[in-house]
C-alpha atoms as a PDB file:
ATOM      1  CA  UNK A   1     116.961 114.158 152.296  1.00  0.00           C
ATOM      2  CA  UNK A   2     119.694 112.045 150.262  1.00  0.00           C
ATOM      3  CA  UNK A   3     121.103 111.820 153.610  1.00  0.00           C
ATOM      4  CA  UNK A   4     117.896 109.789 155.143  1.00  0.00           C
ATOM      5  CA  UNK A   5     118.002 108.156 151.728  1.00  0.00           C
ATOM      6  CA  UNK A   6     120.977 106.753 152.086  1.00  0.00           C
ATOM      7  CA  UNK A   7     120.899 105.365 155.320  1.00  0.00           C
ATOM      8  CA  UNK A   8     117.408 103.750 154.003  1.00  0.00           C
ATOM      9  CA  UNK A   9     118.889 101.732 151.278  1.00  0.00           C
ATOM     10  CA  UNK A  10     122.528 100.999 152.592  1.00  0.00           C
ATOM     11  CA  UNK A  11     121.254  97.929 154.344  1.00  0.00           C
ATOM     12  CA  UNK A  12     119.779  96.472 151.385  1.00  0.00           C
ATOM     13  CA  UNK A  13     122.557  96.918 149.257  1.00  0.00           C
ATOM     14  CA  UNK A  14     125.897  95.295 151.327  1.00  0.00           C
ATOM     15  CA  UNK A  15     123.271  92.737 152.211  1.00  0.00           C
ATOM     16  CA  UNK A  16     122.565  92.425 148.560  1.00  0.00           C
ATOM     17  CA  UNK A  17     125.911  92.643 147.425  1.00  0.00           C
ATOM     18  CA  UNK A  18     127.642  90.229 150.078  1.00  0.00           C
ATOM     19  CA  UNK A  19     125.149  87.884 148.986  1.00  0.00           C
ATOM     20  CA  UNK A  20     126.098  87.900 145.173  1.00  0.00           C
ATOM     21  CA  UNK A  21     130.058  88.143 146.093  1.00  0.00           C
ATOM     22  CA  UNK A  22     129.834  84.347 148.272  1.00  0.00           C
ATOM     23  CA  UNK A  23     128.342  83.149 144.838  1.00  0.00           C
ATOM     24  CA  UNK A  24     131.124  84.786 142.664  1.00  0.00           C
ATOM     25  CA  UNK A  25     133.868  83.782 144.920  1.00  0.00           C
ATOM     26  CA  UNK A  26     133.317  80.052 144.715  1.00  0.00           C
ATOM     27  CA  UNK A  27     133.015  80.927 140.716  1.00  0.00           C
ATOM     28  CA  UNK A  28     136.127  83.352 140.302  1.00  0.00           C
ATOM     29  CA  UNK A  29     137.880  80.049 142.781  1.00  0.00           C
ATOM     30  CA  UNK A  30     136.319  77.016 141.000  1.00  0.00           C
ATOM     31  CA  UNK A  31     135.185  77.855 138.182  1.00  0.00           C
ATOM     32  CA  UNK A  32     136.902  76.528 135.315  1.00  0.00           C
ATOM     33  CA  UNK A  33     138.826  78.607 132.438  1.00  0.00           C
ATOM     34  CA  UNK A  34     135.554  80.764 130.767  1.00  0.00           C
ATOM     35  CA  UNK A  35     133.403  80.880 134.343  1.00  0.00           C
ATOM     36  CA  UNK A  36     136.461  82.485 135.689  1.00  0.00           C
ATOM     37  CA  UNK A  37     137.026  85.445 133.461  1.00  0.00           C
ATOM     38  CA  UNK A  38     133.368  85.933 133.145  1.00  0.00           C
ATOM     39  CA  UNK A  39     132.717  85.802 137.007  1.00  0.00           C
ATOM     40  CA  UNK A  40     135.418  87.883 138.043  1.00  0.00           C
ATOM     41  CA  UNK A  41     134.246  90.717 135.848  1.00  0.00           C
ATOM     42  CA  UNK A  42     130.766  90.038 137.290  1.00  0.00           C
ATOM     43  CA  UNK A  43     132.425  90.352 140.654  1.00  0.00           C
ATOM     44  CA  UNK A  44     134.399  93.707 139.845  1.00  0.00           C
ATOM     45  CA  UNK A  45     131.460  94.865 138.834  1.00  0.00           C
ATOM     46  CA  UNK A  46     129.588  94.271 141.940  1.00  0.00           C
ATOM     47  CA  UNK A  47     132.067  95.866 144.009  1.00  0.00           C
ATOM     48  CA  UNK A  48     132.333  98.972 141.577  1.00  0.00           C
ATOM     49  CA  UNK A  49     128.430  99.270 141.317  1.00  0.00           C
ATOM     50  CA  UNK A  50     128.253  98.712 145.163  1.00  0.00           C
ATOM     51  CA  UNK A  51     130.857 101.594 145.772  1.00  0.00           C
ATOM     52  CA  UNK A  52     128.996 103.869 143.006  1.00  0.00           C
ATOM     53  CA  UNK A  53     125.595 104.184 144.662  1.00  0.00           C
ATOM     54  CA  UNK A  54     126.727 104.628 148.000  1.00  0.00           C
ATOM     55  CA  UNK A  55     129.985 106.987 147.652  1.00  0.00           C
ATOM     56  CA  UNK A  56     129.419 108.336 144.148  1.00  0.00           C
ATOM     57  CA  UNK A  57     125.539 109.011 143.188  1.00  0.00           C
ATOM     58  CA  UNK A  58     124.320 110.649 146.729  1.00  0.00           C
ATOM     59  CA  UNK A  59     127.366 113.704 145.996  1.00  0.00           C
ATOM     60  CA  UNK A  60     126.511 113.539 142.327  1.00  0.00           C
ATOM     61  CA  UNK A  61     123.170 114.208 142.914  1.00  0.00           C
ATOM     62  CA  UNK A  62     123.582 116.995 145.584  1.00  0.00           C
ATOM     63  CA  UNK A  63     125.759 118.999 143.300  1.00  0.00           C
ATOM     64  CA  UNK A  64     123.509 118.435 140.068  1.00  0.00           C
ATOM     65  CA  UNK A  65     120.856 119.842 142.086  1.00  0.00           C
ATOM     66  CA  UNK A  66     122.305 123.235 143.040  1.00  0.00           C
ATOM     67  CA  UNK A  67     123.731 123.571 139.948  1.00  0.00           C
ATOM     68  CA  UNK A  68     120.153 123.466 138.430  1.00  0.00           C
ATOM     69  CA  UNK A  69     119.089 126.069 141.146  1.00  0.00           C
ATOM     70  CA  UNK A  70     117.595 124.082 143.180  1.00  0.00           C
ATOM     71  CA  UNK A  71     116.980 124.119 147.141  1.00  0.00           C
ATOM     72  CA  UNK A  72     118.217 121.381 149.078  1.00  0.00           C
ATOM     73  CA  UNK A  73     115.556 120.397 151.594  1.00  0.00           C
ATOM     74  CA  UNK A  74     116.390 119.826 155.427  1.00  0.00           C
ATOM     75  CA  UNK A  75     114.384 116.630 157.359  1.00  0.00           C
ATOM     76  CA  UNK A  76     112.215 118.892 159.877  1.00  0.00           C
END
């Protein structure tokens, strides 16, 4: 089920997050002296967040569920 989950929402998010990185880029490039800082930790932050709910959560959330003793369900 995370699995299926997964593969439902992956789309949305690089298509999400590659849209908000060609805005920061510009601003982490042209920006001047404050929009730099503050758009380059907007764009770590995107990448981080990005790399969280695709590689981090799904595991997270497998293992938090058989620790509670619960049964992970199989797509029929």
């Amino acid at each position: 089920m995370v699995n299926a989950s997964i593969n439902e929402v992956l789309s949305r998010t690089i298509i999400t997050s590659l849209t908000v990185v060609l805005v920061l880029i510009p601003l982490v490039l042209f920006g001047g002296e404050v929009l730099h800082d503050f758009s380059l930790a907007l764009l770590m932050g995107v990448v981080i967040g990005t790399y969280s709910s695709v590689f981090v959560a799904s595991p997270i959330l497998v293992v938090w569920h058989v620790r509670t003793g619960g049964t992970l369900m199989k797509k029929k």
